[in-house]
Protein backbone atom coordinates (compact mmCIF):
# COMPACT_ATOMS: atom_id res chain seq x y z
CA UNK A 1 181.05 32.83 62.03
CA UNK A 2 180.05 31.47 65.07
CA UNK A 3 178.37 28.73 63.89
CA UNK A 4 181.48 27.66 62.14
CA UNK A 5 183.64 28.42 64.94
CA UNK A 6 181.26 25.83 67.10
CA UNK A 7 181.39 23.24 64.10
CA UNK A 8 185.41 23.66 64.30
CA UNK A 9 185.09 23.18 68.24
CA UNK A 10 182.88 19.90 68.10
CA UNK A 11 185.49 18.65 65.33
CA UNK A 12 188.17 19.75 67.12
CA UNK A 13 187.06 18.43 70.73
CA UNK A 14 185.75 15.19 69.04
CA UNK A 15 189.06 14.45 67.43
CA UNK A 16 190.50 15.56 70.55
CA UNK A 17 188.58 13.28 72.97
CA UNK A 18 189.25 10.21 70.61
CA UNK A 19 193.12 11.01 70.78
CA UNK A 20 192.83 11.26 74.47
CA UNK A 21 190.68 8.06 74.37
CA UNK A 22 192.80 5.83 72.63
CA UNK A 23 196.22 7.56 74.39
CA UNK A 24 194.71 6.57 77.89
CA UNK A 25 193.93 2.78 76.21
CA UNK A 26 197.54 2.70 75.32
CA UNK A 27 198.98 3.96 78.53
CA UNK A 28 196.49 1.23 79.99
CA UNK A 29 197.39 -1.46 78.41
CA UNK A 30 200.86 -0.86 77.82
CA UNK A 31 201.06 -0.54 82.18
CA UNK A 32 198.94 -4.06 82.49
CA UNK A 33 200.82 -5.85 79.97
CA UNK A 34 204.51 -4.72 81.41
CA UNK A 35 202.99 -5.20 85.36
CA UNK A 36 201.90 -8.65 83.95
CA UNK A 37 205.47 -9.30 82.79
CA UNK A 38 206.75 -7.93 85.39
CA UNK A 39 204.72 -10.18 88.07
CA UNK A 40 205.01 -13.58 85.58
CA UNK A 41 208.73 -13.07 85.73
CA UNK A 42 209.52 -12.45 89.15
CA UNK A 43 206.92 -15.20 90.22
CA UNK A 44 208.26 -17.78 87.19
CA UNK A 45 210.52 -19.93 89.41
CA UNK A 46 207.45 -20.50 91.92
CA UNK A 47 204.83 -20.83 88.95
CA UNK A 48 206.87 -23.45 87.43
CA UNK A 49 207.18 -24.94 90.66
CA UNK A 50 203.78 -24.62 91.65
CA UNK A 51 202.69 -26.52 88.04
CA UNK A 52 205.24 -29.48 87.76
CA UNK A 53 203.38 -29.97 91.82
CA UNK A 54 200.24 -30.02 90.40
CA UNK A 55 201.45 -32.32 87.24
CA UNK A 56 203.05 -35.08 89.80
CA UNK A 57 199.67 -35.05 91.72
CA UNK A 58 197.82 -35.54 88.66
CA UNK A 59 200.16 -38.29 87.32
CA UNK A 60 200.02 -39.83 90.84
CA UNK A 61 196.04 -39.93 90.54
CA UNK A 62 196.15 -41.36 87.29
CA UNK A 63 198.60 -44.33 88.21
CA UNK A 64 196.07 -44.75 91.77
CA UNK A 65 192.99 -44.96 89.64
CA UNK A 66 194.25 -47.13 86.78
CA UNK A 67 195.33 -49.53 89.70
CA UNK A 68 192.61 -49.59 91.65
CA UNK A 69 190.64 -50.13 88.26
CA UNK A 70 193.19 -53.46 86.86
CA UNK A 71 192.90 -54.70 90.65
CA UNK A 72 189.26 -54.51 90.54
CA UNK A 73 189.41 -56.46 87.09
CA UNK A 74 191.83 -59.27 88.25
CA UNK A 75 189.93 -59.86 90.96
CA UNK A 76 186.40 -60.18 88.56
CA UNK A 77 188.52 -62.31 86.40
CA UNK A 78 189.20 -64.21 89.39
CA UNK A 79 185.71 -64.64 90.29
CA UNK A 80 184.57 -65.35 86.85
CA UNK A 81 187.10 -68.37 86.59
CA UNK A 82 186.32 -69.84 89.98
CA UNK A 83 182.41 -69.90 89.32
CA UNK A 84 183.34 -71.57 86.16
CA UNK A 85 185.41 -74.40 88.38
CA UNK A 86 182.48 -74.99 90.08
């Protein structure tokens, strides 16, 4: 009797710490995902802010670099047509 008694208690505590287990996960998870919400929502006007920034500064370092790169060009071009002059 008591050995069944202790078989029944493992079960029962094993089945009982896996409920707990996976109750605590979704508690967990449920609180990060609605805090995550919560914070992407409230912070949404200055995230969207902070990327369209970050987009004009890239786009503004793309148009500096491919100038600086077709001035560089013209002015090899240039060089390559005046040692050809001479």
């Amino acid at each position: 009797m008591r050995v069944l008694f202790l078989k029944t208690h493992n079960g029962v505590s094993r089945a009982l710490r896996y409920a707990l287990l996976v109750l605590t996960l979704v508690m967990v998870l449920g609180y990060g995902v609605r805090v995550t919400l919560a914070v992407l929502l409230d912070r949404l006007p200055s995230l969207v802010e902070m990327i369209s920034v970050v987009l004009l500064l890239g786009l503004l370092v793309v148009v500096a670099v491919k100038w600086h790169h077709n001035r560089r060009m013209r002015r090899a071009t240039v060089d390559l047509q005046d040692s050809a002059l001479w």
